[in-house]
N, C-alpha and C. Protein backbone atom coordinates (compact mmCIF):
# COMPACT_ATOMS: atom_id res chain seq x y z
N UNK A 1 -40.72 -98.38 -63.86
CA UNK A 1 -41.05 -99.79 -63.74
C UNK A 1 -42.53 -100.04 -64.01
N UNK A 2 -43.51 -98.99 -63.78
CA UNK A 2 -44.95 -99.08 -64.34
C UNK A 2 -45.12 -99.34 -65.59
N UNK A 3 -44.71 -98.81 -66.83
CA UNK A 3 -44.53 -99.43 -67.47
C UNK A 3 -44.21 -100.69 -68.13
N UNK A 4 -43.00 -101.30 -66.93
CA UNK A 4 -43.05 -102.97 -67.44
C UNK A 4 -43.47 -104.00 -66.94
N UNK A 5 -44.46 -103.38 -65.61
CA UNK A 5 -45.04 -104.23 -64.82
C UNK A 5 -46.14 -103.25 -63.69
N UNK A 6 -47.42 -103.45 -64.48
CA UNK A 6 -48.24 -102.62 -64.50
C UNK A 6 -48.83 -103.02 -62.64
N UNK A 7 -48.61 -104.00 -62.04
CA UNK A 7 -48.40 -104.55 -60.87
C UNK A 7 -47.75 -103.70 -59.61
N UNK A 8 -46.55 -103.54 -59.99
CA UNK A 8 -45.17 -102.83 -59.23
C UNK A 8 -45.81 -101.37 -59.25
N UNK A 9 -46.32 -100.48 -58.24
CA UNK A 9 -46.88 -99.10 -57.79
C UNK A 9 -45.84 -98.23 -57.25
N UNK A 10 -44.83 -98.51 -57.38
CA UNK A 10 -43.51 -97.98 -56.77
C UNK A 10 -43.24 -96.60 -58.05
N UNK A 11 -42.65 -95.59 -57.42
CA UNK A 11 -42.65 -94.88 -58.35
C UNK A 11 -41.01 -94.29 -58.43
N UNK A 12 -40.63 -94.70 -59.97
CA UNK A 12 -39.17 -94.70 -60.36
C UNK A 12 -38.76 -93.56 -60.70
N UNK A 13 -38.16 -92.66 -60.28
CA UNK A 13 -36.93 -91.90 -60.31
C UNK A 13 -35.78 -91.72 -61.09
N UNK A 14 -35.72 -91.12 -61.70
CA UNK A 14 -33.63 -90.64 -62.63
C UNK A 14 -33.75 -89.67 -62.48
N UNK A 15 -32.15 -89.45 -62.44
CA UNK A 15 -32.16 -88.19 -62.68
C UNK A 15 -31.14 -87.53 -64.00
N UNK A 16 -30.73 -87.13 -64.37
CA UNK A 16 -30.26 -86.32 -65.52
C UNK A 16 -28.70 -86.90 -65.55
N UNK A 17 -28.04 -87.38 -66.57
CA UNK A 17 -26.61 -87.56 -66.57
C UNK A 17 -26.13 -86.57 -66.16
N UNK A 18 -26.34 -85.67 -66.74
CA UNK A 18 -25.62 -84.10 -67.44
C UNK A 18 -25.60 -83.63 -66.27
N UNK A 19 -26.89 -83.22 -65.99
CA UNK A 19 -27.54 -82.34 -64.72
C UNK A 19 -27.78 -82.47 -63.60
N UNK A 20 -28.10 -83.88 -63.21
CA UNK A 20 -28.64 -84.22 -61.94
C UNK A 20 -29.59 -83.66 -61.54
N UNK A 21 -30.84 -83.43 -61.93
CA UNK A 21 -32.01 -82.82 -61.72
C UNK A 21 -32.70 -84.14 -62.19
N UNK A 22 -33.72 -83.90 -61.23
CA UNK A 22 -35.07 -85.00 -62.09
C UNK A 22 -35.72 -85.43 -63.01
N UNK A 23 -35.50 -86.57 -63.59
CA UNK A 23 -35.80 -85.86 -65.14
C UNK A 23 -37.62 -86.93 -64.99
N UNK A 24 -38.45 -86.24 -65.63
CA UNK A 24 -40.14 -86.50 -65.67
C UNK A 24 -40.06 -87.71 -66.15
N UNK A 25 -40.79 -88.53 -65.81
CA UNK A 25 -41.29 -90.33 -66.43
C UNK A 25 -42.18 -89.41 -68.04
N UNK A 26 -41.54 -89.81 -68.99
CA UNK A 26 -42.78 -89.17 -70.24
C UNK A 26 -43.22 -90.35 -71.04
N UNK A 27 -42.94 -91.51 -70.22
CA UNK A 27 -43.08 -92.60 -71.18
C UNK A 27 -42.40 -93.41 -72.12
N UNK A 28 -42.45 -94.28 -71.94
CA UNK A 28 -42.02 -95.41 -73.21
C UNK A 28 -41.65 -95.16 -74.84
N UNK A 29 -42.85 -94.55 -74.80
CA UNK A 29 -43.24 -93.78 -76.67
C UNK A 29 -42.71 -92.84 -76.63
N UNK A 30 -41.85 -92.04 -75.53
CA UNK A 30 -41.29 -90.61 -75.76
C UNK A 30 -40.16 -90.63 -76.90
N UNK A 31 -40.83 -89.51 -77.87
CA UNK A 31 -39.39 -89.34 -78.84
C UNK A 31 -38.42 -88.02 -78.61
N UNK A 32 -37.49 -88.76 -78.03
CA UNK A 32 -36.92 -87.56 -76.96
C UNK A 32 -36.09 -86.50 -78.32
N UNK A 33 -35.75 -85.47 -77.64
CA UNK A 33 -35.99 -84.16 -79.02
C UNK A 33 -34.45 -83.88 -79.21
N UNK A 34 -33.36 -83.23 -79.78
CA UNK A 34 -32.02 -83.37 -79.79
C UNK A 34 -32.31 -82.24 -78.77
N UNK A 35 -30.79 -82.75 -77.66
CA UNK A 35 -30.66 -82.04 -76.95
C UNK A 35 -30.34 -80.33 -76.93
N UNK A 36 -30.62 -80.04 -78.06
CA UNK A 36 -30.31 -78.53 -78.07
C UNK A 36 -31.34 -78.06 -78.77
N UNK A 37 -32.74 -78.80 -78.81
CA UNK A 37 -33.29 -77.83 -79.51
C UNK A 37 -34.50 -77.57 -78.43
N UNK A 38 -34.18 -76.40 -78.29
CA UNK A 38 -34.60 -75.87 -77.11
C UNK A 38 -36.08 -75.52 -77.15
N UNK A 39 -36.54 -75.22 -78.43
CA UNK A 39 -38.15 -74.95 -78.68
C UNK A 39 -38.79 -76.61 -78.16
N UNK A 40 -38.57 -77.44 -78.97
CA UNK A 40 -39.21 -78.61 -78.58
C UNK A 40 -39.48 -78.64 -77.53
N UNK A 41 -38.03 -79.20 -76.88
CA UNK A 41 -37.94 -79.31 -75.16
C UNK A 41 -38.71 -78.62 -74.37
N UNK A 42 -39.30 -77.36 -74.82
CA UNK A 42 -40.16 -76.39 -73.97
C UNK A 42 -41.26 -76.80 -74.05
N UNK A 43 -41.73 -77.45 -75.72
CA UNK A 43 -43.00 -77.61 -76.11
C UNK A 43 -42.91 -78.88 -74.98
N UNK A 44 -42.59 -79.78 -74.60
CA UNK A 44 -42.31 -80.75 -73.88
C UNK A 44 -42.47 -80.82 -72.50
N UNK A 45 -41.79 -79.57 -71.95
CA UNK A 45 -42.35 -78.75 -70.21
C UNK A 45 -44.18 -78.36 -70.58
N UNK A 46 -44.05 -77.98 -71.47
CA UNK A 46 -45.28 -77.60 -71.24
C UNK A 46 -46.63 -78.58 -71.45
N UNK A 47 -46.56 -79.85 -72.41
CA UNK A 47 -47.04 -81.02 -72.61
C UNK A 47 -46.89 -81.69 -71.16
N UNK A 48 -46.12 -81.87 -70.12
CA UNK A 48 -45.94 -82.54 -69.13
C UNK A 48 -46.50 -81.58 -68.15
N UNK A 49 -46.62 -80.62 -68.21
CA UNK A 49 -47.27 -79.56 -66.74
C UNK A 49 -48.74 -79.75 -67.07
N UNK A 50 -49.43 -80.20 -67.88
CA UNK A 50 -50.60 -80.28 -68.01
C UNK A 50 -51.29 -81.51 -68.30
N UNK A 51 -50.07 -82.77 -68.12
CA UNK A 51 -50.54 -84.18 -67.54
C UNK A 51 -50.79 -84.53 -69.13
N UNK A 52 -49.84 -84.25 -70.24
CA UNK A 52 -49.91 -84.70 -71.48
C UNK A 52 -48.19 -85.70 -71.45
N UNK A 53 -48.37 -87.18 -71.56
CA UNK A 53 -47.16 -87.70 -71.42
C UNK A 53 -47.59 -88.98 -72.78
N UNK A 54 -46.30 -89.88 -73.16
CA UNK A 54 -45.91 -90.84 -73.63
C UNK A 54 -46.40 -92.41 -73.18
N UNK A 55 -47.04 -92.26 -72.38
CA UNK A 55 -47.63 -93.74 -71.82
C UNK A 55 -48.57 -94.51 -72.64
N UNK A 56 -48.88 -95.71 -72.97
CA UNK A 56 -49.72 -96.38 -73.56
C UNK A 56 -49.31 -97.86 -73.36
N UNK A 57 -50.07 -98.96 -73.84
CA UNK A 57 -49.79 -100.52 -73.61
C UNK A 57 -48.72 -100.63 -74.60
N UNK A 58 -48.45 -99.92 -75.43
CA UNK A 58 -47.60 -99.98 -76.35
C UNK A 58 -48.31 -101.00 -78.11
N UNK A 59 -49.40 -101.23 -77.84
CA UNK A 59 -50.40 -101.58 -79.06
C UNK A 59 -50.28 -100.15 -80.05
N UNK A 60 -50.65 -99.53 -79.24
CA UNK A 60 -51.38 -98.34 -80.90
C UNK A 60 -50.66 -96.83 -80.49
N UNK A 61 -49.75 -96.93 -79.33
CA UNK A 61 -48.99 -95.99 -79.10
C UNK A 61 -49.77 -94.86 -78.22
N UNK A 62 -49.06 -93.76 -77.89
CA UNK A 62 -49.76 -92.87 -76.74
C UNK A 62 -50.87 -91.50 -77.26
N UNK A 63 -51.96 -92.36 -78.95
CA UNK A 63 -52.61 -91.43 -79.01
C UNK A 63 -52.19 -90.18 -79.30
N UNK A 64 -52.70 -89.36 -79.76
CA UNK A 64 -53.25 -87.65 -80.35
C UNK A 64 -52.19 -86.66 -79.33
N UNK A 65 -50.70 -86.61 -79.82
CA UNK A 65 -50.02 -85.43 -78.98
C UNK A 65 -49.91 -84.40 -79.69
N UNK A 66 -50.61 -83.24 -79.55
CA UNK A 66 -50.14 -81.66 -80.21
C UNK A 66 -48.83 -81.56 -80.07
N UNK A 67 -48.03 -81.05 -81.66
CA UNK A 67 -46.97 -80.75 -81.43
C UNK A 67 -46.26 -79.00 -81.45
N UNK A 68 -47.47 -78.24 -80.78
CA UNK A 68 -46.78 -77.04 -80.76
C UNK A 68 -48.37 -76.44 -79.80
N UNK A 69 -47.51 -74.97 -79.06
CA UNK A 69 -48.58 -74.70 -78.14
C UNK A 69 -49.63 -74.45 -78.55
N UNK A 70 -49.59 -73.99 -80.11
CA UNK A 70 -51.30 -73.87 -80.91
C UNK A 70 -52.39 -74.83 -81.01
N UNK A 71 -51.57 -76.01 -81.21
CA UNK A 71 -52.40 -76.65 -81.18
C UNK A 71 -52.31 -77.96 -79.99
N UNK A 72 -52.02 -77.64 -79.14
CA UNK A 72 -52.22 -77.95 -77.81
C UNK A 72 -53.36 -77.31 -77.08
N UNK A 73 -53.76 -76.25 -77.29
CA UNK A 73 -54.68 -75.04 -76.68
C UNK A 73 -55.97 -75.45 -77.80
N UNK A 74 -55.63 -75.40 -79.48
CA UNK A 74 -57.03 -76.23 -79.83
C UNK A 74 -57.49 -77.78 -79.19
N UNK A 75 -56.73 -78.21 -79.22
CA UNK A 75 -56.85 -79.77 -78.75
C UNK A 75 -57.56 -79.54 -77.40
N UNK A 76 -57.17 -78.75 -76.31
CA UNK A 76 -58.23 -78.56 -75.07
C UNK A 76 -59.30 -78.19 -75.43
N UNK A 77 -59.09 -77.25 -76.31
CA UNK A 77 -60.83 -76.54 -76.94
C UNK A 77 -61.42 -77.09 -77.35
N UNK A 78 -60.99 -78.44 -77.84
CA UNK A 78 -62.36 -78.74 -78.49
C UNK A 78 -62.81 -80.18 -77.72
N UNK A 79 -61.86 -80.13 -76.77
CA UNK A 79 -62.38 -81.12 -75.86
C UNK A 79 -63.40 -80.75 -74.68
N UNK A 80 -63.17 -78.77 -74.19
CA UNK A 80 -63.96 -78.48 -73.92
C UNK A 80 -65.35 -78.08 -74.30
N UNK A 81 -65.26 -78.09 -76.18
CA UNK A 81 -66.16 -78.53 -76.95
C UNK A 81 -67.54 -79.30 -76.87
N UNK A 82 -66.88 -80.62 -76.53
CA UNK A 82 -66.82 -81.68 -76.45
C UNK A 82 -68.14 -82.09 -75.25
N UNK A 83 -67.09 -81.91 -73.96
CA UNK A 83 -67.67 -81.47 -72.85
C UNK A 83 -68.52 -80.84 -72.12
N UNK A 84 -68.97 -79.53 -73.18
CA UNK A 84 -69.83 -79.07 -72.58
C UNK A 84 -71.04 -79.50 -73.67
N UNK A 85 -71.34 -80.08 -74.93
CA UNK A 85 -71.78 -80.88 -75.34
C UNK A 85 -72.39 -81.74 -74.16
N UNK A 86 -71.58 -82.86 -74.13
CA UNK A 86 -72.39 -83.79 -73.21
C UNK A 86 -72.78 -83.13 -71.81
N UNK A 87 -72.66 -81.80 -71.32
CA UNK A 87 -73.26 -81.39 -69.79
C UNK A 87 -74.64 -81.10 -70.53
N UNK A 88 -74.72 -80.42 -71.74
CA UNK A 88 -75.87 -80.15 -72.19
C UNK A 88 -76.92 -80.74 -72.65
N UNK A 89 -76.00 -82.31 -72.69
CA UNK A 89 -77.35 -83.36 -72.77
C UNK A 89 -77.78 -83.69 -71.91
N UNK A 90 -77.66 -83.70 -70.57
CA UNK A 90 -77.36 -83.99 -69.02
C UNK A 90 -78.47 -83.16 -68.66
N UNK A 91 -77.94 -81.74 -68.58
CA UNK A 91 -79.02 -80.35 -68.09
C UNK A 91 -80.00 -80.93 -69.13
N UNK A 92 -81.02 -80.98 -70.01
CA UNK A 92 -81.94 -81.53 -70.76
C UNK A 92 -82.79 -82.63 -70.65
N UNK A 93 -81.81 -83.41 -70.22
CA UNK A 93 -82.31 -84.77 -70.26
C UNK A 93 -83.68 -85.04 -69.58
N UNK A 94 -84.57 -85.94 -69.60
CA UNK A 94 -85.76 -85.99 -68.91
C UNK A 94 -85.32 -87.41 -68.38
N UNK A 95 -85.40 -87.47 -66.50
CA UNK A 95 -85.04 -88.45 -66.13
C UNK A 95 -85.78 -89.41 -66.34
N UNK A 96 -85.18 -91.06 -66.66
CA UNK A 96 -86.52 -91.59 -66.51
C UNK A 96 -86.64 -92.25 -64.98
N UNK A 97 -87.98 -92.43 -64.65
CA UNK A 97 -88.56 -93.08 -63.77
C UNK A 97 -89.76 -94.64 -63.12
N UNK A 98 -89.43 -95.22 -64.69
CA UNK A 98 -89.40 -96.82 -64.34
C UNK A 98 -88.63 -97.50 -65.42
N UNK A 99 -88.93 -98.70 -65.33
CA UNK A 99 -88.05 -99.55 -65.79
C UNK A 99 -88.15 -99.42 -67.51
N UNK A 100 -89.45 -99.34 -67.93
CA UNK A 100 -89.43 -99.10 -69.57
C UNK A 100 -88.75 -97.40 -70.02
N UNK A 101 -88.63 -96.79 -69.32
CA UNK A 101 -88.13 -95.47 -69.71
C UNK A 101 -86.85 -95.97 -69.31
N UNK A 102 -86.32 -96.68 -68.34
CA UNK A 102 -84.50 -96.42 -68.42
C UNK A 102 -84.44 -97.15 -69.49
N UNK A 103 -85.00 -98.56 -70.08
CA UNK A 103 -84.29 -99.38 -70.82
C UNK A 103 -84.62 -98.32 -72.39
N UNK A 104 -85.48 -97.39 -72.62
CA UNK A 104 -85.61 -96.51 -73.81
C UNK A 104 -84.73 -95.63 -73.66
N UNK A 105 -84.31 -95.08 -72.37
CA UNK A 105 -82.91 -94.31 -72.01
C UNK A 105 -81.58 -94.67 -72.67
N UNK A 106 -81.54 -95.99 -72.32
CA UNK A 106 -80.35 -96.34 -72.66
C UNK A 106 -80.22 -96.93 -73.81
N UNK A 107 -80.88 -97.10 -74.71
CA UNK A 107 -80.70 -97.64 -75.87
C UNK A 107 -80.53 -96.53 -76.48
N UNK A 108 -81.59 -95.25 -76.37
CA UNK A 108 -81.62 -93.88 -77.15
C UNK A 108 -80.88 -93.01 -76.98
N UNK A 109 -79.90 -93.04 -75.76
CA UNK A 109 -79.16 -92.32 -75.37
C UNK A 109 -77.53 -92.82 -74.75
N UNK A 110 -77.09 -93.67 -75.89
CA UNK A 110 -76.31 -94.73 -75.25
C UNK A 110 -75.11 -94.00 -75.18
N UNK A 111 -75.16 -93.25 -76.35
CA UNK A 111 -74.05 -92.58 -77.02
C UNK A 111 -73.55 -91.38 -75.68
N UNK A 112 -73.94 -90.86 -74.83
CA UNK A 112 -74.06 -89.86 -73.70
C UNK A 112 -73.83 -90.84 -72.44
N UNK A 113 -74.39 -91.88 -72.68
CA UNK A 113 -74.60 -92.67 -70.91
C UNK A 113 -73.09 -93.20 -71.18
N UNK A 114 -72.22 -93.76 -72.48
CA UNK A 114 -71.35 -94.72 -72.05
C UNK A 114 -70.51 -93.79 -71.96
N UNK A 115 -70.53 -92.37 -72.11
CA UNK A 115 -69.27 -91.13 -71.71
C UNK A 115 -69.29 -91.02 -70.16
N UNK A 116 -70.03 -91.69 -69.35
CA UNK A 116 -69.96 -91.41 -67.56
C UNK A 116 -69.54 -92.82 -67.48
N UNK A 117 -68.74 -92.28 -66.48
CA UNK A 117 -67.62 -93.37 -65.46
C UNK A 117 -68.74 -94.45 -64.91
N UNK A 118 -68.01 -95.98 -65.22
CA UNK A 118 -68.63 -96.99 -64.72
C UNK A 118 -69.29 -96.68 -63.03
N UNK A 119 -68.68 -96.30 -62.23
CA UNK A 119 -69.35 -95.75 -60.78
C UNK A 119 -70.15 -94.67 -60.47
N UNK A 120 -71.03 -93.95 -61.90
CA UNK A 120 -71.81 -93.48 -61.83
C UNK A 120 -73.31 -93.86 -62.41
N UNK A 121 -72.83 -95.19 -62.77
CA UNK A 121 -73.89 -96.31 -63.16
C UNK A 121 -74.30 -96.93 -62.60
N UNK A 122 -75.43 -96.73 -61.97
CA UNK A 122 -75.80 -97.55 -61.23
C UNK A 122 -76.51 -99.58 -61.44
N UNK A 123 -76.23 -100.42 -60.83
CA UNK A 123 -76.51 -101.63 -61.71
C UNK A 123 -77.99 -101.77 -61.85
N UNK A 124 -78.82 -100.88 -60.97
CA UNK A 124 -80.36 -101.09 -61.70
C UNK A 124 -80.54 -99.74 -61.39
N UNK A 125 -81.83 -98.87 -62.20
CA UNK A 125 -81.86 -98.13 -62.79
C UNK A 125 -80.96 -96.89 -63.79
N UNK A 126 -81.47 -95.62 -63.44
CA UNK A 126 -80.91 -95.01 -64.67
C UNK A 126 -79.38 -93.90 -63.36
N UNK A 127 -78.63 -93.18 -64.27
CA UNK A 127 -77.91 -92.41 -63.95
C UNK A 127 -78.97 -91.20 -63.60
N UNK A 128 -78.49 -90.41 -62.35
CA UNK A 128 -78.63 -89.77 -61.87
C UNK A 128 -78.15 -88.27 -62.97
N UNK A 129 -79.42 -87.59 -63.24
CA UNK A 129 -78.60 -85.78 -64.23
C UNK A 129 -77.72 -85.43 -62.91
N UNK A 130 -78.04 -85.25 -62.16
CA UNK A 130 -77.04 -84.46 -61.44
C UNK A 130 -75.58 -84.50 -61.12
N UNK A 131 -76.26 -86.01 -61.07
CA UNK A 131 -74.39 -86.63 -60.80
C UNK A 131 -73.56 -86.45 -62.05
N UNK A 132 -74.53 -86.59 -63.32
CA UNK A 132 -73.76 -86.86 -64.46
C UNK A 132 -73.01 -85.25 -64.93
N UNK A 133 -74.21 -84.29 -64.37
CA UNK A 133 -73.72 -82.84 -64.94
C UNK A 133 -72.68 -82.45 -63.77
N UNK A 134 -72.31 -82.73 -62.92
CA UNK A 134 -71.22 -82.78 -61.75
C UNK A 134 -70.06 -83.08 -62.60
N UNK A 135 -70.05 -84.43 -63.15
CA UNK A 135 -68.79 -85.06 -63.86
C UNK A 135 -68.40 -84.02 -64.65
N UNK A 136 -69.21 -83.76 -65.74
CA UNK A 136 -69.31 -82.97 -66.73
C UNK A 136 -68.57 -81.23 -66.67
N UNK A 137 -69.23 -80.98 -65.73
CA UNK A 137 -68.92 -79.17 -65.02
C UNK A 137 -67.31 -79.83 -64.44
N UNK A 138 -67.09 -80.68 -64.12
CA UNK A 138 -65.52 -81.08 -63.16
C UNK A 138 -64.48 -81.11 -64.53
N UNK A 139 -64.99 -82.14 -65.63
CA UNK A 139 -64.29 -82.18 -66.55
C UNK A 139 -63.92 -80.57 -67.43
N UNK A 140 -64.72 -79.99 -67.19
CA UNK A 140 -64.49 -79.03 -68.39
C UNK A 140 -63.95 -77.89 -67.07
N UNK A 141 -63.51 -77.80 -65.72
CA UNK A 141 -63.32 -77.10 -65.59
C UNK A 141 -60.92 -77.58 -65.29
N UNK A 142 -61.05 -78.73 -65.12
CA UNK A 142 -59.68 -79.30 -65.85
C UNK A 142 -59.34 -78.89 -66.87
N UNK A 143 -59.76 -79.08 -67.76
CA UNK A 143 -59.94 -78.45 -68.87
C UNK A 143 -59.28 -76.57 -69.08
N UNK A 144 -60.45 -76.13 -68.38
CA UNK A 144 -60.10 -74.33 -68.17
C UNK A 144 -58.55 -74.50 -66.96
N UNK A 145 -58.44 -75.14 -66.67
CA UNK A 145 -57.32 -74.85 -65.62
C UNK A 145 -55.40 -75.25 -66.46
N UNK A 146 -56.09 -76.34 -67.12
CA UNK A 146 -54.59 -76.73 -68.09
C UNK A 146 -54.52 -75.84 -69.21
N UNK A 147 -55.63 -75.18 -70.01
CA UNK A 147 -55.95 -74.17 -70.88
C UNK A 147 -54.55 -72.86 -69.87
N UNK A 148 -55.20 -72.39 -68.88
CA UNK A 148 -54.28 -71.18 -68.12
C UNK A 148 -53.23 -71.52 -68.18
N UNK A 149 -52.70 -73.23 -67.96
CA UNK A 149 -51.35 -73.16 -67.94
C UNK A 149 -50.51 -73.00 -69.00
């Protein structure tokens, strides 16, 4: 029902005709695989154990899904890529400490500041490195943990 009424927090349940087992919410956009082909379906357990699902507003669809474990495992990599990229602009960074250095902060470095979560922005001055390389070290270690799975 989240899906058709982004309001309603209740969380909906089926279970399997066939089976009666639970079957996973994968979304709206899910293109469900013929029931016997058993590689997919796996590729599919394993897309869902690591919080990769079918959800979107339904505008532009649910985004960038790897369709095999190869490149499911690049797709983390290079997000941990990615990630440790921006910790490394973070560890570097020279904080600023008045008002003409944040507003040169943020114009020069916009591209890094608008990758941290609105609640690590503070509404006057600059982001905190520490907090930001916190985010950063958290993200990429999600990252190493769905990688194991």
């Amino acid at each position: 029902m989240w899906d058709i009424n982004r309001d309603d927090k209740r969380t909906v349940e089926a279970n399997c005709p066939q089976c009666r087992q639970f079957m996973a919410n994968m979304g709206l956009d899910f293109p469900s695989p013929k029931k016997d082909n058993i590689k997919e379906w796996q590729h599919i357990k394993s897309l869902y154990s690591v919080g990769i699902t079918y959800h979107s507003c339904g505008c532009t669809g649910p985004g960038y899904i790897p369709n095999t474990k190869e490149k499911l495992i690049e797709y983390f990599e290079e997000l941990k890529r990615e990630f440790r990229y921006n910790l490394d602009f973070w560890r570097k960074r020279q904080e600023p400490t008045n008002k003409k250095e944040i507003d040169s902060d943020n114009s020069r470095n916009w591209e890094f500041i608008r990758k941290v979560p609105g609640d690590l922005r503070p509404k006057k001055g600059a982001i905190k490195n520490e907090e930001a390389k916190i985010y950063w070290f958290d993200r990429i270690k999600e990252i190493e943990q769905k990688i194991e799975k």
